[in-house]
PDB file of N, CA and C in Angstrom:
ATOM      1  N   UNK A   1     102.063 148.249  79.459  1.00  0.00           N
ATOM      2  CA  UNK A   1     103.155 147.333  79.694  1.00  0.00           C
ATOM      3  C   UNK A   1     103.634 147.413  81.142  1.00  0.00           C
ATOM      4  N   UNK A   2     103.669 148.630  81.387  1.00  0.00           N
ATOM      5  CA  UNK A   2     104.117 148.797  83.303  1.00  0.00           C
ATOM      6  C   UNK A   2     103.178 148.004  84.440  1.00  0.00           C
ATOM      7  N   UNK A   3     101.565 148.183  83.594  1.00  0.00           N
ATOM      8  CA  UNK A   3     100.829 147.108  84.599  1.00  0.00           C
ATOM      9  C   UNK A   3     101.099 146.112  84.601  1.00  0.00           C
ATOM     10  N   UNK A   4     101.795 145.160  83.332  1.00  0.00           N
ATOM     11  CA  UNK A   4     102.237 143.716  83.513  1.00  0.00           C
ATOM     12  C   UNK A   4     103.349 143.887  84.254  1.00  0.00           C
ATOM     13  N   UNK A   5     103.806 144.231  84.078  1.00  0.00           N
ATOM     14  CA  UNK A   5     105.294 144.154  85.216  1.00  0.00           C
ATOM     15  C   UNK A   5     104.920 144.449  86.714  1.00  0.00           C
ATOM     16  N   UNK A   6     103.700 145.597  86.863  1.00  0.00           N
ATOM     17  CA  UNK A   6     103.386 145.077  88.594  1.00  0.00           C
ATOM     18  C   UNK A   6     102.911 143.807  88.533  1.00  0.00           C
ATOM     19  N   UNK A   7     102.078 143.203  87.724  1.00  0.00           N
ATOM     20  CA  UNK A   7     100.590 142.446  88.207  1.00  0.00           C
ATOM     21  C   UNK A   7     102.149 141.263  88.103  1.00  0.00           C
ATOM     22  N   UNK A   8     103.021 141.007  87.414  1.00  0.00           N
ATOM     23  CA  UNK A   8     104.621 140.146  87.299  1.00  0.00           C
ATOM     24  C   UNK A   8     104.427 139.788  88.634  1.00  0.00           C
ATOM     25  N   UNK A   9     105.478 141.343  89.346  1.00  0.00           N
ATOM     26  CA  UNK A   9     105.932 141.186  90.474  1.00  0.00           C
ATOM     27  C   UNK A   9     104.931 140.592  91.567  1.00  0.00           C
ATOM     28  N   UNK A  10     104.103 141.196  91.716  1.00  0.00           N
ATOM     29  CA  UNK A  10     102.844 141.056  92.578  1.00  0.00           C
ATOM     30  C   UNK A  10     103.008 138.979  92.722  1.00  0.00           C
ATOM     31  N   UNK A  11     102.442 139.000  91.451  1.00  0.00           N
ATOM     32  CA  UNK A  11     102.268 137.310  91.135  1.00  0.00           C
ATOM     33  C   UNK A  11     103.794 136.508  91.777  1.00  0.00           C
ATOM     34  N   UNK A  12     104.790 136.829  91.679  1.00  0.00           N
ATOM     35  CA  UNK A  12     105.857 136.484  92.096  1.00  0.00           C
ATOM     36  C   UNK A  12     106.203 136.858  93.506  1.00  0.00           C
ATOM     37  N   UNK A  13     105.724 137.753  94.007  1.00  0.00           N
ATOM     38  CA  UNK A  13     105.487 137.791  95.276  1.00  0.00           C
ATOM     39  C   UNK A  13     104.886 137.094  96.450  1.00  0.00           C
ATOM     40  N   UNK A  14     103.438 136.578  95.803  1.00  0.00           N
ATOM     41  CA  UNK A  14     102.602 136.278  96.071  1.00  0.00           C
ATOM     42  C   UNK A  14     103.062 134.284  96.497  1.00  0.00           C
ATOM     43  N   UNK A  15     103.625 134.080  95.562  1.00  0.00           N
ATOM     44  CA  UNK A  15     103.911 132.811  95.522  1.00  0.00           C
ATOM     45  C   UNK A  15     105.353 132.734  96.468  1.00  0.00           C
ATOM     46  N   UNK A  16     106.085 133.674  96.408  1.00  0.00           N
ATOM     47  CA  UNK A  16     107.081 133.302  97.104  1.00  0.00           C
ATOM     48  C   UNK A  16     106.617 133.606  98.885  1.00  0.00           C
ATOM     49  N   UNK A  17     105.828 134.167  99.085  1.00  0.00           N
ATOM     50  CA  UNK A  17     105.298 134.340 100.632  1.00  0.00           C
ATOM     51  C   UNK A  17     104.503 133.482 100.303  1.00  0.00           C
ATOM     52  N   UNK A  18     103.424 132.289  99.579  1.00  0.00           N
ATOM     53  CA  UNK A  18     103.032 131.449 100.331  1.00  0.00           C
ATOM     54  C   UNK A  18     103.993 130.125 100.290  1.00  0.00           C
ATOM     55  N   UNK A  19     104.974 129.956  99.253  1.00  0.00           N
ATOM     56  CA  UNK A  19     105.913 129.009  99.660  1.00  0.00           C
ATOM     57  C   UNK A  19     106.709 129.500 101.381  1.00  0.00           C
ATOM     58  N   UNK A  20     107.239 130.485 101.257  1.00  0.00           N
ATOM     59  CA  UNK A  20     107.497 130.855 102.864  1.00  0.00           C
ATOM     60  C   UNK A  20     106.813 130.378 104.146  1.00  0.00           C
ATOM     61  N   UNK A  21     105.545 130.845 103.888  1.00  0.00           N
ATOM     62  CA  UNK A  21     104.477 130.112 104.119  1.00  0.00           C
ATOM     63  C   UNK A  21     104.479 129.132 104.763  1.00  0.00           C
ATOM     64  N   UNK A  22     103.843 128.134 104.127  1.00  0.00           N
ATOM     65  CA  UNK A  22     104.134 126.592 103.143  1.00  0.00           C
ATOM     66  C   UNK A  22     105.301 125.957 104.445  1.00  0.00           C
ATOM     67  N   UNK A  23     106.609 127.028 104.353  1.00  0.00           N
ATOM     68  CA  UNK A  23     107.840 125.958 105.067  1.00  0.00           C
ATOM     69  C   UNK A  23     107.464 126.134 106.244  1.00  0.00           C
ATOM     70  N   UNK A  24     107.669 127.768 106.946  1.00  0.00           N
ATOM     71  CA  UNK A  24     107.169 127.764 108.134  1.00  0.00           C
ATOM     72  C   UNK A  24     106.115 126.868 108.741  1.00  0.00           C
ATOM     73  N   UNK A  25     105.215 126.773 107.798  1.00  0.00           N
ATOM     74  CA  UNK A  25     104.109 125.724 108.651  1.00  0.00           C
ATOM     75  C   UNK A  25     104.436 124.224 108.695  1.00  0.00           C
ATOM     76  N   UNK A  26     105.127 123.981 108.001  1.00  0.00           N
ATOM     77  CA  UNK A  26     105.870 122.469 107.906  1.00  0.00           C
ATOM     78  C   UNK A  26     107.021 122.540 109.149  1.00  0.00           C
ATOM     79  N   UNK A  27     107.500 123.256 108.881  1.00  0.00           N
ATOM     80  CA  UNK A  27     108.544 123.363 110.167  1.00  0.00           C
ATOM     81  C   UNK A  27     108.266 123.225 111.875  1.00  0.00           C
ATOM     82  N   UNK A  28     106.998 124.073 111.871  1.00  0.00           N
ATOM     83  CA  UNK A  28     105.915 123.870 113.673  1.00  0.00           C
ATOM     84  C   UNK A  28     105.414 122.396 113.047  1.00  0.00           C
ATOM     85  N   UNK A  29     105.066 122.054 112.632  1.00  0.00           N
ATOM     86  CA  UNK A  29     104.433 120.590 112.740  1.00  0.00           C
ATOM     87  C   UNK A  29     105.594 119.860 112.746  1.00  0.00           C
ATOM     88  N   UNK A  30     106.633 120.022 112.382  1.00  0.00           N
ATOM     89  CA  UNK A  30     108.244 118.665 112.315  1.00  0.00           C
ATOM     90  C   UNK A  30     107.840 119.415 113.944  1.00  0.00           C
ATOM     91  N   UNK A  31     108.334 120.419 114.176  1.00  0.00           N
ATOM     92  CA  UNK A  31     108.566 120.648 115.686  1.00  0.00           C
ATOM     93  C   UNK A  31     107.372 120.298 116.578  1.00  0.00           C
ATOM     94  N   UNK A  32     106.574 120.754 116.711  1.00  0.00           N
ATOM     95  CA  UNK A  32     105.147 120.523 117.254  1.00  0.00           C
ATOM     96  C   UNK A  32     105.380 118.758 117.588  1.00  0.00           C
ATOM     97  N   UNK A  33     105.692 117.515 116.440  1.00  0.00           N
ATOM     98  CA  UNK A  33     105.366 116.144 116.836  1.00  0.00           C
ATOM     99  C   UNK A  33     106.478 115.839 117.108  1.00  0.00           C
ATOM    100  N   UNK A  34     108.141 116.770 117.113  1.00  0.00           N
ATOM    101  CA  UNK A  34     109.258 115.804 117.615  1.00  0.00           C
ATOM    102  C   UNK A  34     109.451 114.780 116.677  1.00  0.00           C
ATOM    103  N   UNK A  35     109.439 115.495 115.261  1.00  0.00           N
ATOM    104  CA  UNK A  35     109.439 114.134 113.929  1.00  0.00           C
ATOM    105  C   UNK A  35     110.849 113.904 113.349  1.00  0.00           C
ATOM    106  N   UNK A  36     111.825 114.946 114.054  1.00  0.00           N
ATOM    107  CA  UNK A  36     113.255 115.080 113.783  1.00  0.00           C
ATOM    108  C   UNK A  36     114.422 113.704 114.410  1.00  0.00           C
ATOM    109  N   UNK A  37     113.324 113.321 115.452  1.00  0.00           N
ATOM    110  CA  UNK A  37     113.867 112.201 116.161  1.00  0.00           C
ATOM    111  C   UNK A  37     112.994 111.010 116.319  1.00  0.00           C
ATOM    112  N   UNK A  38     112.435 110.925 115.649  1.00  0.00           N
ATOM    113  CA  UNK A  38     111.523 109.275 115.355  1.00  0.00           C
ATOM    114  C   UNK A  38     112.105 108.146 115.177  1.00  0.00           C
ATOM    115  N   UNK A  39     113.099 108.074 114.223  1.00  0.00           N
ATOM    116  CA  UNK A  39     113.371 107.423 113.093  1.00  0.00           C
ATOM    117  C   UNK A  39     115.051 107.101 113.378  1.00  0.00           C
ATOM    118  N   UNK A  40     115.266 105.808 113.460  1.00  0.00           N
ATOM    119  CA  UNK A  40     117.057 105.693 113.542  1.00  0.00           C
ATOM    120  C   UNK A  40     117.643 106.477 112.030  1.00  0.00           C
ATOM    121  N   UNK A  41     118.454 106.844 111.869  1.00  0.00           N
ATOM    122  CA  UNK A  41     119.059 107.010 110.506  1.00  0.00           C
ATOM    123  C   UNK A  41     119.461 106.402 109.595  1.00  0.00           C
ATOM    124  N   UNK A  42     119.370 104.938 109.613  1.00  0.00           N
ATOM    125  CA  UNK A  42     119.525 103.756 108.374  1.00  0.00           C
ATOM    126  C   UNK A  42     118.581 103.587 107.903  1.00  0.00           C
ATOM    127  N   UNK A  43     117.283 103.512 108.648  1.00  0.00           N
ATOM    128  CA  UNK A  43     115.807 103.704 108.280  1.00  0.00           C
ATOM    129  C   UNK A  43     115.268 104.870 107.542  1.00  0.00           C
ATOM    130  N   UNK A  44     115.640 106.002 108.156  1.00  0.00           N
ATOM    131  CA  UNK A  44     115.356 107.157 107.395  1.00  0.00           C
ATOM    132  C   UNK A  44     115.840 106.996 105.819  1.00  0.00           C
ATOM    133  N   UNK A  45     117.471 107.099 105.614  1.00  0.00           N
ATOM    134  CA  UNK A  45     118.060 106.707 104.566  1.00  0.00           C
ATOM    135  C   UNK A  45     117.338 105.782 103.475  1.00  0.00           C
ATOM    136  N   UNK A  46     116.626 104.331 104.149  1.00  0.00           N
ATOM    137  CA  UNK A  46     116.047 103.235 103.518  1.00  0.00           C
ATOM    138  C   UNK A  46     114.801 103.899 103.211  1.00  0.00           C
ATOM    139  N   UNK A  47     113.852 105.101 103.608  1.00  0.00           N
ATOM    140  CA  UNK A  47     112.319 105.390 103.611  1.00  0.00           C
ATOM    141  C   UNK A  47     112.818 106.387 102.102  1.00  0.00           C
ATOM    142  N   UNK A  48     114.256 107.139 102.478  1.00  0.00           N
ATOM    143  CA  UNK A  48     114.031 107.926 101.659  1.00  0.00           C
ATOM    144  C   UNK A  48     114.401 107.666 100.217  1.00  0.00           C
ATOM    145  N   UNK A  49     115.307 106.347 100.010  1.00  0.00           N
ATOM    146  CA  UNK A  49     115.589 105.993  98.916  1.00  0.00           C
ATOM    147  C   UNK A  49     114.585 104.919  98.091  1.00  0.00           C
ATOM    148  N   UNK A  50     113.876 104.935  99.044  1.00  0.00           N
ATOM    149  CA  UNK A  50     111.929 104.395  98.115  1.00  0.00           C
ATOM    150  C   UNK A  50     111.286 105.355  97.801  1.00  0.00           C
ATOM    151  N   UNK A  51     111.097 106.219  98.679  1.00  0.00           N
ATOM    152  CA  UNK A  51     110.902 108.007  98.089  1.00  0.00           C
ATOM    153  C   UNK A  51     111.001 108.283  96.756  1.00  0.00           C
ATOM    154  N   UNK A  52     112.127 108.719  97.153  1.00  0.00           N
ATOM    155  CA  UNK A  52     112.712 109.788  96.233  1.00  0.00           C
ATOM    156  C   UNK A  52     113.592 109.170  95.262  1.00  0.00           C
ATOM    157  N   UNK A  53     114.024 108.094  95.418  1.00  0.00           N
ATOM    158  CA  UNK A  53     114.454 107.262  94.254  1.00  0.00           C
ATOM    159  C   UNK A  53     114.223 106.132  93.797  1.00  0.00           C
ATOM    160  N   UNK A  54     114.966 105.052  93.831  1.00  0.00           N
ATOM    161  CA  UNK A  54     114.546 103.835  93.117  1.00  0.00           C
ATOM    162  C   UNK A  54     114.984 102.511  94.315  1.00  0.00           C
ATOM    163  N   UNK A  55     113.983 101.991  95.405  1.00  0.00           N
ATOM    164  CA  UNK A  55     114.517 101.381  96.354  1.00  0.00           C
ATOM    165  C   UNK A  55     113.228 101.118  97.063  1.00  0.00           C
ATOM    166  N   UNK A  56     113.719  99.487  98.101  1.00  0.00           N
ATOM    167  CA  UNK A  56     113.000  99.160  98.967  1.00  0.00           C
ATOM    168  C   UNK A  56     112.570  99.658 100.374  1.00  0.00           C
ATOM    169  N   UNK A  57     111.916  99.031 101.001  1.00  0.00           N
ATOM    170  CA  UNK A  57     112.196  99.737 102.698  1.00  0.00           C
ATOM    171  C   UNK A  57     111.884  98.485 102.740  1.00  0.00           C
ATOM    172  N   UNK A  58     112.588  97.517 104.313  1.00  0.00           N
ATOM    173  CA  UNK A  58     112.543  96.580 104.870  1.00  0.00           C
ATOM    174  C   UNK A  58     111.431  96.494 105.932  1.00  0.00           C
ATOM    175  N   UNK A  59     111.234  95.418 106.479  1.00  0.00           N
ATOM    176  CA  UNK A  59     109.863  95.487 107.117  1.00  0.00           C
ATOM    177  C   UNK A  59     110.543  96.334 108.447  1.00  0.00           C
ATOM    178  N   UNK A  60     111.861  95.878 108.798  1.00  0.00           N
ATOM    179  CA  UNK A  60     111.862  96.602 110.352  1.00  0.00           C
ATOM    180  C   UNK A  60     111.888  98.630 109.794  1.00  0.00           C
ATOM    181  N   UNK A  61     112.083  98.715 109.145  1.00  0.00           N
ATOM    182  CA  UNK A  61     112.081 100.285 108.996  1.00  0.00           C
ATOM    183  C   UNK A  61     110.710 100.877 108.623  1.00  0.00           C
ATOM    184  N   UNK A  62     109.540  99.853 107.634  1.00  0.00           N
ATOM    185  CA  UNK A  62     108.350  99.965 107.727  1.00  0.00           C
ATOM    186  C   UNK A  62     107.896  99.996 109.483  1.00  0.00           C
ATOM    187  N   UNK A  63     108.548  99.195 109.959  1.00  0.00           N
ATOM    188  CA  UNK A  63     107.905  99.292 111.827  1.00  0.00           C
ATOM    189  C   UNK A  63     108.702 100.857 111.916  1.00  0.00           C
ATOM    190  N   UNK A  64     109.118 101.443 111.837  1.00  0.00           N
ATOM    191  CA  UNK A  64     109.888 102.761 112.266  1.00  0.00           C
ATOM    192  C   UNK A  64     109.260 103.396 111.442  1.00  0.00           C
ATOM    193  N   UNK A  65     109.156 102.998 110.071  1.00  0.00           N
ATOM    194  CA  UNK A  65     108.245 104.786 109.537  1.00  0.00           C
ATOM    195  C   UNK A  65     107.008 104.593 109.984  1.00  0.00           C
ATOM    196  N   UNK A  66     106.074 103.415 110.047  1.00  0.00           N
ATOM    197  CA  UNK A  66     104.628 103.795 110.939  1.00  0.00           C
ATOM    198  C   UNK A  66     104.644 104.244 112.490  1.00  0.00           C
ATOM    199  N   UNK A  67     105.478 104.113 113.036  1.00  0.00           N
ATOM    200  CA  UNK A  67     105.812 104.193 114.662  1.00  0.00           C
ATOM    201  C   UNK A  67     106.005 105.475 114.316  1.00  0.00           C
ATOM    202  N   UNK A  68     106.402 106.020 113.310  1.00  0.00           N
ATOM    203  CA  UNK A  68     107.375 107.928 113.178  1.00  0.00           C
ATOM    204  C   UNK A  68     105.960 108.362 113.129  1.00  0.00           C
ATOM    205  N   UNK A  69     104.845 108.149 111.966  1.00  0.00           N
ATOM    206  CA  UNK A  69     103.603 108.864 112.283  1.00  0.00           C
ATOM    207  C   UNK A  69     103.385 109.254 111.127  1.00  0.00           C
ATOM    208  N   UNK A  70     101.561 108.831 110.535  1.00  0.00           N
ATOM    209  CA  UNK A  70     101.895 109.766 108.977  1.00  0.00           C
ATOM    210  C   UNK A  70     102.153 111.108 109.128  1.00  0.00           C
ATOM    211  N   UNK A  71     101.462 112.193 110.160  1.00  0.00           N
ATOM    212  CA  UNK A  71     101.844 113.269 110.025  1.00  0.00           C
ATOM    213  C   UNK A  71     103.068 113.995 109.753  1.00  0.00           C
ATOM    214  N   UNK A  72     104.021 113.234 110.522  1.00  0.00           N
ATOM    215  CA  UNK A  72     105.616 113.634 110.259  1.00  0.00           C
ATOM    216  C   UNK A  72     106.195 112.884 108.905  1.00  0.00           C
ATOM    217  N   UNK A  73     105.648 111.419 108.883  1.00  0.00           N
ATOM    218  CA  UNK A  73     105.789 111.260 106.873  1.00  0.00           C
ATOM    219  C   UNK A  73     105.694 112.304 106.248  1.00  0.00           C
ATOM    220  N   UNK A  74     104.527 112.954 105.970  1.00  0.00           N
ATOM    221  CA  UNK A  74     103.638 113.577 104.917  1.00  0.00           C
ATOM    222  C   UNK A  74     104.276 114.761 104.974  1.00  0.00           C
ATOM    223  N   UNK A  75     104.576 115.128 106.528  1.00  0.00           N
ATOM    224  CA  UNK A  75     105.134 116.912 106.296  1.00  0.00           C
ATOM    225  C   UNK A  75     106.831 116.616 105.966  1.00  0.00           C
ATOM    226  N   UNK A  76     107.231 115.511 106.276  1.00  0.00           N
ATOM    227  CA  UNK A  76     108.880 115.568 105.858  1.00  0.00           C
ATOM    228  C   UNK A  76     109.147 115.278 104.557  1.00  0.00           C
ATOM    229  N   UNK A  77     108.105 114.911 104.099  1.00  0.00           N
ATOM    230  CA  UNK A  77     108.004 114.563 102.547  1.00  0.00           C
ATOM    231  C   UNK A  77     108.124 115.661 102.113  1.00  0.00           C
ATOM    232  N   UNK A  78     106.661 116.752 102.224  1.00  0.00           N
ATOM    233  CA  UNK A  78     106.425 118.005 101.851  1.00  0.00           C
ATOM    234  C   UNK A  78     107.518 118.696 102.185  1.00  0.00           C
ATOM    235  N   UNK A  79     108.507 118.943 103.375  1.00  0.00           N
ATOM    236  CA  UNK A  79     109.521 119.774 103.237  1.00  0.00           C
ATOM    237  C   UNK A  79     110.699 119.590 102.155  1.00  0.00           C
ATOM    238  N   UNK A  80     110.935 118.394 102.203  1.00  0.00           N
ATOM    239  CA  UNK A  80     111.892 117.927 101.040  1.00  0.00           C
ATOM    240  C   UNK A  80     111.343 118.566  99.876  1.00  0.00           C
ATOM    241  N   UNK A  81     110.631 118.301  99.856  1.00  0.00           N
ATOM    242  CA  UNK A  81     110.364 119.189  98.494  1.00  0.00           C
ATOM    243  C   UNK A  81     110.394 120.053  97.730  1.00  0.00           C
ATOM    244  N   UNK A  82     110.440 121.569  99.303  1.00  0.00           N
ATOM    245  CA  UNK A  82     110.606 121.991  99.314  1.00  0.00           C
ATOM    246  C   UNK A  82     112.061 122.861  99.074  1.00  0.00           C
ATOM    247  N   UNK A  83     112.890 121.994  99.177  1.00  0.00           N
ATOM    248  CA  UNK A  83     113.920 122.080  99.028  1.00  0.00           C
ATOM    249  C   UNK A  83     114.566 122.193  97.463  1.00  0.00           C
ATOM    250  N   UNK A  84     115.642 123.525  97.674  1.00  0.00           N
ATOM    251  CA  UNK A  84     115.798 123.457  96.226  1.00  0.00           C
ATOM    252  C   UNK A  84     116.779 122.466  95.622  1.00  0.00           C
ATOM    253  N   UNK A  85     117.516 121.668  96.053  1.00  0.00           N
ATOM    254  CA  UNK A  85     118.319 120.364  95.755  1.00  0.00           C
ATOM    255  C   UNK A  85     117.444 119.307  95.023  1.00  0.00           C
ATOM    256  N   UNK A  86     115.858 119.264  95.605  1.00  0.00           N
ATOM    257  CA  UNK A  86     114.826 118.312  94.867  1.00  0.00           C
ATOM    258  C   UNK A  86     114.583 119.074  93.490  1.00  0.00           C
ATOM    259  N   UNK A  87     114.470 120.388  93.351  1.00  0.00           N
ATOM    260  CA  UNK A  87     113.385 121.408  92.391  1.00  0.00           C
ATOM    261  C   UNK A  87     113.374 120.503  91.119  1.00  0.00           C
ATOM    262  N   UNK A  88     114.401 119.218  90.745  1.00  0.00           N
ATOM    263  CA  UNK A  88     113.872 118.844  89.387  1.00  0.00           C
ATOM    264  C   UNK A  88     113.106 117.933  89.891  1.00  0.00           C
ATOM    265  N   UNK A  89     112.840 117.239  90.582  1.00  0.00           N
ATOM    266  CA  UNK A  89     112.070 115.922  90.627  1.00  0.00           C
ATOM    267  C   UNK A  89     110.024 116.248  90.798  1.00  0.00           C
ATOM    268  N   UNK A  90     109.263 115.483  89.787  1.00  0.00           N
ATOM    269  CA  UNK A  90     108.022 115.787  89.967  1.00  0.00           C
ATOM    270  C   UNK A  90     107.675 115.578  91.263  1.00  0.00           C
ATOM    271  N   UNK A  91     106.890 116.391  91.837  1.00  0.00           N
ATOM    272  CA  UNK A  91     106.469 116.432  93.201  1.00  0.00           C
ATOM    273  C   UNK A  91     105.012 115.291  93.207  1.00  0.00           C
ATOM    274  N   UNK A  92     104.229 115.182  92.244  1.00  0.00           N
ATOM    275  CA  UNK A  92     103.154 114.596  91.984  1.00  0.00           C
ATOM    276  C   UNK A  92     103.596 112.883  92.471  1.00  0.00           C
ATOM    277  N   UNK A  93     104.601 112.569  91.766  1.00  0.00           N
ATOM    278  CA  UNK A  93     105.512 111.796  91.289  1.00  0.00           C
ATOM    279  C   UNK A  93     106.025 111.368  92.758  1.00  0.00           C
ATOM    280  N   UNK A  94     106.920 112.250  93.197  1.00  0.00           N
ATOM    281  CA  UNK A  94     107.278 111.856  94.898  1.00  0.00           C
ATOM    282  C   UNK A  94     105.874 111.262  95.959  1.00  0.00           C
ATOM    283  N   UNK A  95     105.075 112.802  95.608  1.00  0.00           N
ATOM    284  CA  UNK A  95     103.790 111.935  96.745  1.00  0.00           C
ATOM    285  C   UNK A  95     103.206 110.865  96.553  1.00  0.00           C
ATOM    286  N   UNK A  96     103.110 109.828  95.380  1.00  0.00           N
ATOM    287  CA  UNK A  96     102.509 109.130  94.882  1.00  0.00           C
ATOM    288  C   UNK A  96     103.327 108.161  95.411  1.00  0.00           C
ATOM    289  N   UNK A  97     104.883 107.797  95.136  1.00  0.00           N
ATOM    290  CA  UNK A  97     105.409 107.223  95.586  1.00  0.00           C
ATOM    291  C   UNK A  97     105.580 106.743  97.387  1.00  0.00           C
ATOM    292  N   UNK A  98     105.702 108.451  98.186  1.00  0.00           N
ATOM    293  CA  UNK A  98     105.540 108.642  99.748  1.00  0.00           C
ATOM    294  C   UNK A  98     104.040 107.642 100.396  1.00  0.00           C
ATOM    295  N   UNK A  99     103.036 107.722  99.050  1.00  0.00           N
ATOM    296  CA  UNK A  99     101.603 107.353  99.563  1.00  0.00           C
ATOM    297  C   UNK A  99     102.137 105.879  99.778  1.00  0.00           C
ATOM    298  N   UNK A 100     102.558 105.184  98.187  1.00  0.00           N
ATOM    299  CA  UNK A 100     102.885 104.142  98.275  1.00  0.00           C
ATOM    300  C   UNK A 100     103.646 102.931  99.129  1.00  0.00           C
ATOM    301  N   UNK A 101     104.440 104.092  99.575  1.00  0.00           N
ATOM    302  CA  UNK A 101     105.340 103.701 100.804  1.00  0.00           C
ATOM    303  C   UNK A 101     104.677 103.031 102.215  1.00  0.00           C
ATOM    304  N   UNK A 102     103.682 104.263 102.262  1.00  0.00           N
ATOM    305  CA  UNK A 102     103.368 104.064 103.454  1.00  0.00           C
ATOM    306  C   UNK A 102     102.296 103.004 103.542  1.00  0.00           C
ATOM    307  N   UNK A 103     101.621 103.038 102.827  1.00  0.00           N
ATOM    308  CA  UNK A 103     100.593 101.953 102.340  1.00  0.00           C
ATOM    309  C   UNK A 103     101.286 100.980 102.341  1.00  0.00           C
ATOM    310  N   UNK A 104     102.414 100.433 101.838  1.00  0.00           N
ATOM    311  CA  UNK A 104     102.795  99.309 101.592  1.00  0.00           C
ATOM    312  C   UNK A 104     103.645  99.082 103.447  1.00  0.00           C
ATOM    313  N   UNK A 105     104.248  99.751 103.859  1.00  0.00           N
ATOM    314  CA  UNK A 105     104.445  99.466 105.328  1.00  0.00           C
ATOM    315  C   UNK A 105     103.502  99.248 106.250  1.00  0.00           C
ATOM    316  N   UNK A 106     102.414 100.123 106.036  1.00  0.00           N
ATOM    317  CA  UNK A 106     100.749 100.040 107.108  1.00  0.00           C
ATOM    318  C   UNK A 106     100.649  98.760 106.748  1.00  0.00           C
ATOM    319  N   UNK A 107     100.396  98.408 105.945  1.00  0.00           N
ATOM    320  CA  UNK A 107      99.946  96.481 105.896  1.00  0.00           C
ATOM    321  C   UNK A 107     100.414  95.749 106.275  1.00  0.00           C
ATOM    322  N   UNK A 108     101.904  95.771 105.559  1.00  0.00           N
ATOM    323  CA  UNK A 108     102.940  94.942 106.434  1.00  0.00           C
ATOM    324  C   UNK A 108     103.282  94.801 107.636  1.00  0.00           C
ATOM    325  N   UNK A 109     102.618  96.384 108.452  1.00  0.00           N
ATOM    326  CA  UNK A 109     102.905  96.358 110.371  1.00  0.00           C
ATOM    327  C   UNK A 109     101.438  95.269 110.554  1.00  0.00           C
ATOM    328  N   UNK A 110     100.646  95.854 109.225  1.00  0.00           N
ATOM    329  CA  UNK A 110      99.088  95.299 109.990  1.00  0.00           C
ATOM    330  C   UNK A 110      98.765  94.097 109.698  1.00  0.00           C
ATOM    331  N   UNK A 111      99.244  93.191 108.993  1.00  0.00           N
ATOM    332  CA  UNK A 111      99.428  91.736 108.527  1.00  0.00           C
ATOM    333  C   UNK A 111      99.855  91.273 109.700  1.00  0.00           C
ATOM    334  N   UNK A 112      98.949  89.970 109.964  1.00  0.00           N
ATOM    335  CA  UNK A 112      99.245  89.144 111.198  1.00  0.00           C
ATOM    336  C   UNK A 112     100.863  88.100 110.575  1.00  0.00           C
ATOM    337  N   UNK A 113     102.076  88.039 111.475  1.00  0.00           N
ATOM    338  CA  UNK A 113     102.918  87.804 110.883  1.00  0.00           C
ATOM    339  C   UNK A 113     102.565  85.779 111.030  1.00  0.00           C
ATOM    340  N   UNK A 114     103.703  85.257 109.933  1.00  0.00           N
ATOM    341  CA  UNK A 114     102.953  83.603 110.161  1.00  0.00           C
ATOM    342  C   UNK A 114     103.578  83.481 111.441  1.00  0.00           C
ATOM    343  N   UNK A 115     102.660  81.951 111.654  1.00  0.00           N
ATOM    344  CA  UNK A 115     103.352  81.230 113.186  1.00  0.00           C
ATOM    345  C   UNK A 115     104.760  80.669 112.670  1.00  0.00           C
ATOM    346  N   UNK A 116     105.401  80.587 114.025  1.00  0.00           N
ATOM    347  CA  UNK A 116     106.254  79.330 113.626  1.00  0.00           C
ATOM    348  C   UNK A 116     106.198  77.835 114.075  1.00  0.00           C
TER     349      UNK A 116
END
């Protein structure tokens, strides 16, 4: 019974240094691309309430989240997530949605707009 309780801890260890991990390395890449300042903050607000909840993004904030960069998408996504304020929401569920997002803005920057 004492070996389950190391091989426990161990296992719980293990996961909490690679979530540690996990942030630290999300954190040099927000820093590394300057992804903290991309984005006006009505836009951000509008990216994140298609996210993470139930909402649109407008085409001018689609021009601001592709201009922000998927890399800083994908890792600001992943940090949120990280976060324990999210811990109930499926993460599967968020990225699927984050993919969706961006997909649906990439077209819309990349769609020739009509004439007038």
């Amino acid at each position: 019974m004492a070996s389950l309780n190391v091989y426990s801890a161990l296992v719980v260890l293990f996961f909490t240094r690679a979530a540690a991990m996990a942030t630290k390395e999300n954190d040099q890449i927000i820093k590394d691309n300057n992804c903290e300042n991309k984005m006006g903050l009505p836009c951000v607000l509008e990216a994140f309430t298609s996210i993470f909840k139930t909402g649109t993004i407008s085409s001018k904030c689609c021009g601001e989240l592709v201009g922000f960069g998927k890399v800083c998408h994908t890792t600001l996504v992943k940090r949120t997530l990280e976060n324990p304020l999210f811990k109930d929401l499926s993460p599967a569920r968020i990225i699927v949605k984050s993919i969706q997002t961006w997909n649906i803005c990439l077209a819309l920057i990349d769609s020739p707009s009509p004439s007038a």
